[in-house]
N, C-alpha and C. Protein backbone atom coordinates (compact mmCIF):
# COMPACT_ATOMS: atom_id res chain seq x y z
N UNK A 1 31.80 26.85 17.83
CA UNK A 1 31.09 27.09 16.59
C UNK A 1 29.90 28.00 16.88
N UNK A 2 29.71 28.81 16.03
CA UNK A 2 28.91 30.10 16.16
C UNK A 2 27.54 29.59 15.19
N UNK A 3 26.19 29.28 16.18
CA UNK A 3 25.14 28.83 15.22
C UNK A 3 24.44 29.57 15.14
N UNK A 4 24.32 31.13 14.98
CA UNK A 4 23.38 32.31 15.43
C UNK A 4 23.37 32.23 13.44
N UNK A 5 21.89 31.87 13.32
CA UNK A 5 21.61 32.25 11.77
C UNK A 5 20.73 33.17 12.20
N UNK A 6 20.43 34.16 12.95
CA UNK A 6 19.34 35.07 12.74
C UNK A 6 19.58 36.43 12.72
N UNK A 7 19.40 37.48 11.77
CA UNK A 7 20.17 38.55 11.39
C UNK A 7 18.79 39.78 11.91
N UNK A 8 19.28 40.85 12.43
CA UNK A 8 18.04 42.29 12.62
C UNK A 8 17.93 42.87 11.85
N UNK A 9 16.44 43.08 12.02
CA UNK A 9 16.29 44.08 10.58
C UNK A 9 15.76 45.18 11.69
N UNK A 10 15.94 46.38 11.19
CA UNK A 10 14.87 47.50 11.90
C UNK A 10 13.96 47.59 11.24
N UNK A 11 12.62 47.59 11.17
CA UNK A 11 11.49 48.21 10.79
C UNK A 11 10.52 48.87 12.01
N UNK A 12 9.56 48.29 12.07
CA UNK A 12 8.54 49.20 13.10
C UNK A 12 9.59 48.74 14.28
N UNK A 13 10.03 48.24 14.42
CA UNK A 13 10.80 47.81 16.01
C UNK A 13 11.93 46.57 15.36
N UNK A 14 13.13 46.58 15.94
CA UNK A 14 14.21 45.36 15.77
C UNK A 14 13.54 44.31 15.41
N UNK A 15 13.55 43.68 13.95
CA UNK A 15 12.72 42.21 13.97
C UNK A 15 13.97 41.05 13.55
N UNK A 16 13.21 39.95 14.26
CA UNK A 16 14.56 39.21 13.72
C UNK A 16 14.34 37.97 12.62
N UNK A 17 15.03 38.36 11.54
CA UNK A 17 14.82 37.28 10.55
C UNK A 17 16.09 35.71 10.80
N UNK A 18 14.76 34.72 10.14
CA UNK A 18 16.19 33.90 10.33
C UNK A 18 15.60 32.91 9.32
N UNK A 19 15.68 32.56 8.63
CA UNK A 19 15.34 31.79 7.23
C UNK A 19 15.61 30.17 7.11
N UNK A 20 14.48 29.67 8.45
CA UNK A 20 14.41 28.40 9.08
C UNK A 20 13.62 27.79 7.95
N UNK A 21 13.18 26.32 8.74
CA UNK A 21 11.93 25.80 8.28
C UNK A 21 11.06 25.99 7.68
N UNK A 22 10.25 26.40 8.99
CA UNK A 22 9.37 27.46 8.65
C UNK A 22 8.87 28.60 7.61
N UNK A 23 9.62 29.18 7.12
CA UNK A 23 10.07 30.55 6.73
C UNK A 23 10.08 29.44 5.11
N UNK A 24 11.43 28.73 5.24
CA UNK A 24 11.44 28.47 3.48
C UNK A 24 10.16 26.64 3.11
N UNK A 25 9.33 27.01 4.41
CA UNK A 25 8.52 25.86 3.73
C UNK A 25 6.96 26.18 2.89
N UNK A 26 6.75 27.35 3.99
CA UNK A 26 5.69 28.68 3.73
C UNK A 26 6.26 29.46 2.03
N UNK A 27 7.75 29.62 2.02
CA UNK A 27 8.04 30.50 0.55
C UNK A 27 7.87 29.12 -0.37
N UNK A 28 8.26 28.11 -0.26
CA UNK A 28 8.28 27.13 -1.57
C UNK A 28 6.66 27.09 -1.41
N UNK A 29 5.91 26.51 -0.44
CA UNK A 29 4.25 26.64 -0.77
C UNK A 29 3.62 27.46 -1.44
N UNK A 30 4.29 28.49 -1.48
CA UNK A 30 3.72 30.20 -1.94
C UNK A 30 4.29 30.42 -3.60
N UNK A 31 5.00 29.92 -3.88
CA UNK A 31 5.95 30.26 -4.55
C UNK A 31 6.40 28.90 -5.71
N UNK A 32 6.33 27.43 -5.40
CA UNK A 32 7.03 26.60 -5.90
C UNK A 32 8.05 26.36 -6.09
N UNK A 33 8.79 27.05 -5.44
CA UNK A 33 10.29 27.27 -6.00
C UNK A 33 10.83 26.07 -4.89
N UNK A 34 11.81 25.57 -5.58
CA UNK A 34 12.53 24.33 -5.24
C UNK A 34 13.35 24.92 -4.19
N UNK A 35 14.09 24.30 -3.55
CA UNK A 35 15.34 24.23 -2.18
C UNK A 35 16.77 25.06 -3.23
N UNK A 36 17.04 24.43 -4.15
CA UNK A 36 18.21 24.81 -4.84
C UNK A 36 18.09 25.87 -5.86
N UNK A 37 16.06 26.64 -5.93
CA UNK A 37 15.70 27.68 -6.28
C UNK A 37 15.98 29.39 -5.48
N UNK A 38 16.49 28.66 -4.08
CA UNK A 38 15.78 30.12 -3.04
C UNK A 38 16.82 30.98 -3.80
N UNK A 39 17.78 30.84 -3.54
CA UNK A 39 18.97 31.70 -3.35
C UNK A 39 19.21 32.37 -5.13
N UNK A 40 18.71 31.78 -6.00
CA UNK A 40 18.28 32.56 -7.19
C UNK A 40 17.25 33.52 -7.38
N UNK A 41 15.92 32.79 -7.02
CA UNK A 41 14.83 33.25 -6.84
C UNK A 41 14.80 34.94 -6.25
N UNK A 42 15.32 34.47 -5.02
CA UNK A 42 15.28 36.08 -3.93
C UNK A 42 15.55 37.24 -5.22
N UNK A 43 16.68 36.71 -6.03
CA UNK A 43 17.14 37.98 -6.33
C UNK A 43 16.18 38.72 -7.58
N UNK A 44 14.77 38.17 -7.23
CA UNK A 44 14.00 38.78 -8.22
C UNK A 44 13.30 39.82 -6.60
N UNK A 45 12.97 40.93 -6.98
CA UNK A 45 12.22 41.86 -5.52
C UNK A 45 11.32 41.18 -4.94
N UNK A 46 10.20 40.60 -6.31
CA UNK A 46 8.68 40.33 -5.34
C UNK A 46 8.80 38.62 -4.52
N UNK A 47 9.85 37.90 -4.87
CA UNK A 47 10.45 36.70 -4.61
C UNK A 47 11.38 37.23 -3.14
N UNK A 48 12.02 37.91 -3.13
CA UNK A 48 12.81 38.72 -1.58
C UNK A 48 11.50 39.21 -0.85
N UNK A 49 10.76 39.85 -1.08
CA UNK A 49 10.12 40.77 -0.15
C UNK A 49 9.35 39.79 0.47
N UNK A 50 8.56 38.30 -0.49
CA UNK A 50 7.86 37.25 0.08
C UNK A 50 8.28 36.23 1.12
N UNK A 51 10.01 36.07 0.61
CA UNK A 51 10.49 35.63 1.80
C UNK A 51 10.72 36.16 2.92
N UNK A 52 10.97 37.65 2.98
CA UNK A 52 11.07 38.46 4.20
C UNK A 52 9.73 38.61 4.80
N UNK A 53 8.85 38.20 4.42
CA UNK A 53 7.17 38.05 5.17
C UNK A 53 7.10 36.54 5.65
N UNK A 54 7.85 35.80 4.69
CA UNK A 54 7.74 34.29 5.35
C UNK A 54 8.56 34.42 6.82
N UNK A 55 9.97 34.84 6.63
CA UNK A 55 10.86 35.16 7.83
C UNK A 55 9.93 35.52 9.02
N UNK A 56 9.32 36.97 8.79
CA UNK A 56 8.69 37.79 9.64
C UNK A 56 7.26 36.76 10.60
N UNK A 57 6.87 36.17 9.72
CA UNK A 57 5.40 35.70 10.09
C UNK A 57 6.01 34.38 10.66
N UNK A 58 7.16 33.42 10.54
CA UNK A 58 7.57 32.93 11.37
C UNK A 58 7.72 32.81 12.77
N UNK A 59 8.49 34.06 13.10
CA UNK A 59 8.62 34.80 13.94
C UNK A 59 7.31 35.08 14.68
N UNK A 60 6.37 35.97 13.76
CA UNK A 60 5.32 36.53 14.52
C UNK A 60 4.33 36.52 13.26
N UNK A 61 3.11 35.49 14.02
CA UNK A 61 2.52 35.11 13.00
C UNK A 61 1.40 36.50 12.75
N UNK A 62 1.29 37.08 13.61
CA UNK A 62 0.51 38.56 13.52
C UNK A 62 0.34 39.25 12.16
N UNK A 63 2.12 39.58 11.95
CA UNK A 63 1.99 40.16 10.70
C UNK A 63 1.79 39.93 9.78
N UNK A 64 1.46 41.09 8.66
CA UNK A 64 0.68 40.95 7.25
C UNK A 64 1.42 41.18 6.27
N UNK A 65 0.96 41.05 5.20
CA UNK A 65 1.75 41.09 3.67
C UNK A 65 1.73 42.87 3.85
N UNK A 66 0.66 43.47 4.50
CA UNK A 66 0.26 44.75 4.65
C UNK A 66 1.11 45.55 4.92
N UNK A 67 1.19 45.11 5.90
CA UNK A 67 2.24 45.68 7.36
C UNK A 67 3.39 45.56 6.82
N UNK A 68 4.11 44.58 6.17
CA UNK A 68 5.60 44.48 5.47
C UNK A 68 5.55 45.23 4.61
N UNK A 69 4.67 46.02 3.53
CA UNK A 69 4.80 46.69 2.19
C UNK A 69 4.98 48.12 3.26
N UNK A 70 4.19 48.67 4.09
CA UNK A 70 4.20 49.76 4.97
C UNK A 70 5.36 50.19 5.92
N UNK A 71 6.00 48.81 6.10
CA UNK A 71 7.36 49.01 7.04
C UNK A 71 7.99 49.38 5.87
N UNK A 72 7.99 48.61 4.62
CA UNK A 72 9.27 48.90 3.99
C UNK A 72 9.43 50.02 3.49
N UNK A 73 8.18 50.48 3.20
CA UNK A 73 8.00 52.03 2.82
C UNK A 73 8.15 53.12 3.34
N UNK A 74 8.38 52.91 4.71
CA UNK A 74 8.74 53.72 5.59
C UNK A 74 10.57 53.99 5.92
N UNK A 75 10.86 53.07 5.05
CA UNK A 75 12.39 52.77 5.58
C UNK A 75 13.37 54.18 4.44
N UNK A 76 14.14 54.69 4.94
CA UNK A 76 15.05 55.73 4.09
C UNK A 76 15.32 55.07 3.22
N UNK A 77 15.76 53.92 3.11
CA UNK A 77 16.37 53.09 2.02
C UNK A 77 16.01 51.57 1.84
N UNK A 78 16.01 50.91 0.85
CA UNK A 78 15.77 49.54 0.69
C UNK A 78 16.79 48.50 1.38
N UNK A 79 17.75 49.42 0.79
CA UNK A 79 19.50 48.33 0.56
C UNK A 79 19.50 47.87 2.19
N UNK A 80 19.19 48.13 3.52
CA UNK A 80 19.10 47.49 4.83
C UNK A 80 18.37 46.06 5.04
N UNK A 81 17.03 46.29 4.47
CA UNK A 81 16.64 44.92 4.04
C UNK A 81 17.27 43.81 3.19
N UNK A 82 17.54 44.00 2.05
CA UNK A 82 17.73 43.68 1.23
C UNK A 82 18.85 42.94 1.57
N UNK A 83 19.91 43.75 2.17
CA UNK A 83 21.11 42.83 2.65
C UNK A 83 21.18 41.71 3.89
N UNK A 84 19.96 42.25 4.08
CA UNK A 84 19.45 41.71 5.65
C UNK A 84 18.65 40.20 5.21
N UNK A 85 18.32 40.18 4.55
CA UNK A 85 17.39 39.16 3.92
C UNK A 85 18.89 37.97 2.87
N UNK A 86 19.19 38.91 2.50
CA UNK A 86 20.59 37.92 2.05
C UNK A 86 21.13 37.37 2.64
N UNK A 87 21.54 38.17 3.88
CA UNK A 87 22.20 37.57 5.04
C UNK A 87 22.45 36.37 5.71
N UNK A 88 20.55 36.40 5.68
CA UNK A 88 20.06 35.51 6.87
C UNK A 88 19.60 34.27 5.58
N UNK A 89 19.94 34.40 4.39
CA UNK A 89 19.51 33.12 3.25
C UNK A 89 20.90 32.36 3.63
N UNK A 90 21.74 33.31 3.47
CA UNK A 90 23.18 33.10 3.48
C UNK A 90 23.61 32.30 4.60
N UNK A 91 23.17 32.50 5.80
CA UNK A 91 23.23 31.76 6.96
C UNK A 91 23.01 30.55 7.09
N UNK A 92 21.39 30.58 6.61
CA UNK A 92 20.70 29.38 6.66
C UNK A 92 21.40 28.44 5.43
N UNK A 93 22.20 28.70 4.84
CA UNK A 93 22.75 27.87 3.60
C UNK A 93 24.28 27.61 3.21
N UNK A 94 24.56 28.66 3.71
CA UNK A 94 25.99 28.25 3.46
C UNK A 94 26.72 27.58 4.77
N UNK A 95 27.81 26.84 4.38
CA UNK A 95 29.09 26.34 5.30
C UNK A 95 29.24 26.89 6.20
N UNK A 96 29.37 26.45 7.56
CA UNK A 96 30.86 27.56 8.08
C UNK A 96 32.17 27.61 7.77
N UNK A 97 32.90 28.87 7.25
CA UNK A 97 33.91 28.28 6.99
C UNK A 97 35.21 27.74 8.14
N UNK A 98 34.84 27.77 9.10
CA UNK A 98 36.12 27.56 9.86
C UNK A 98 35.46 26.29 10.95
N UNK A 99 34.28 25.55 10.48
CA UNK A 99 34.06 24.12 11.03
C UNK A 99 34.98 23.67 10.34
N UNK A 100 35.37 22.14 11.05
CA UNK A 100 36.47 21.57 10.83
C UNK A 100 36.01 20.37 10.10
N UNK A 101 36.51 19.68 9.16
CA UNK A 101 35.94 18.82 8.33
C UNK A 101 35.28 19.69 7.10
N UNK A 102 36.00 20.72 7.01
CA UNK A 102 35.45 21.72 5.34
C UNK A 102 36.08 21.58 4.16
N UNK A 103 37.06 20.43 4.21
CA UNK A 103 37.63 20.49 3.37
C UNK A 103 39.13 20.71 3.27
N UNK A 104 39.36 21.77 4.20
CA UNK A 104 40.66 22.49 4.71
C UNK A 104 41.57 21.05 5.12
N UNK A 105 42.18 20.67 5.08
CA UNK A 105 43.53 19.59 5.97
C UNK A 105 44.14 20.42 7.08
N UNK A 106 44.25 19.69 8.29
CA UNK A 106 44.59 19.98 9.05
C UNK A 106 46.05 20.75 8.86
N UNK A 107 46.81 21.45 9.47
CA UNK A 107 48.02 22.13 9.43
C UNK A 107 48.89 20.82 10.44
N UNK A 108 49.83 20.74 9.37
CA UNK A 108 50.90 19.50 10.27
C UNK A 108 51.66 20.21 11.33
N UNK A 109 52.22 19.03 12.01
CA UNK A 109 52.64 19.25 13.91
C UNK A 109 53.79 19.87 13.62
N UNK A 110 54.12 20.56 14.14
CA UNK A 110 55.81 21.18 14.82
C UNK A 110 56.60 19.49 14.42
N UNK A 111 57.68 19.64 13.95
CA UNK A 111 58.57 18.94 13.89
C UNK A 111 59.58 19.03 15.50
N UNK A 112 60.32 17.98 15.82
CA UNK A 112 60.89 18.14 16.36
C UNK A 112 60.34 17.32 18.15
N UNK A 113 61.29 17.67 18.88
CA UNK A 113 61.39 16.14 20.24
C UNK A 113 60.23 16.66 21.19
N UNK A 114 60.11 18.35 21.21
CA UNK A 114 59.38 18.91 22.26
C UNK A 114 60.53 19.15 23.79
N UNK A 115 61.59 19.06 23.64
CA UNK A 115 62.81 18.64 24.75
C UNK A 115 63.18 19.97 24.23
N UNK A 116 63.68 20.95 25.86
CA UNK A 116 65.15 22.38 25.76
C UNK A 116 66.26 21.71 24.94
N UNK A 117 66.60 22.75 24.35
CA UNK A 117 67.90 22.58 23.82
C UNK A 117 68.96 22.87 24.61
């Protein structure tokens, strides 16, 4: 089983988001938004960009609300973040699908003795 929830973003240097504890205990403090709010919420910008500072300052408590408006502004495009930040919500929240006990039923045995014919 593959437990890597933490996705790269490039900005000033490879950062790595991962949308722990931490990260969504700092966005509901900030924010109010409930557990079964995040994954709605994000999809407003100033609700995404706050969690991608919660992510970040997790990580590295250094950075600023500053410093994140300046990386992002620097970036050719938004859509890298943006998916990057989904990603790593997505991680932290959804299933795996191919743990066992998902629901799936096992695939039944080969019929038959196991003996050459």
């Amino acid at each position: 089983m593959d437990n890597n929830t933490t996705v790269i973003l490039e900005l000033d240097r490879p950062r790595e988001l991962r949308c722990g504890h931490k990260a969504l205990k700092q966005f509901s403090a900030m924010t109010g938004c409930s557990m079964v709010e995040v994954q709605d919420e994000v999809q407003h910008y100033d609700k995404l960009t706050l969690l991608l500072y919660c992510m970040l300052h997790a990580d590295d408590p250094t950075v600023t609300p500053e410093q994140l408006d300046d990386w992002l502004d620097k970036l050719p495009k938004l859509k890298p973040a943006i998916v990057a930040v989904a990603d790593a919500v997505k991680a932290a929240f959804d299933d795996d699908d191919d743990a066992p006990g998902d629901g799936e039923e096992t695939p039944p045995e080969a019929a038959g003795t196991g003996e050459k014919a």
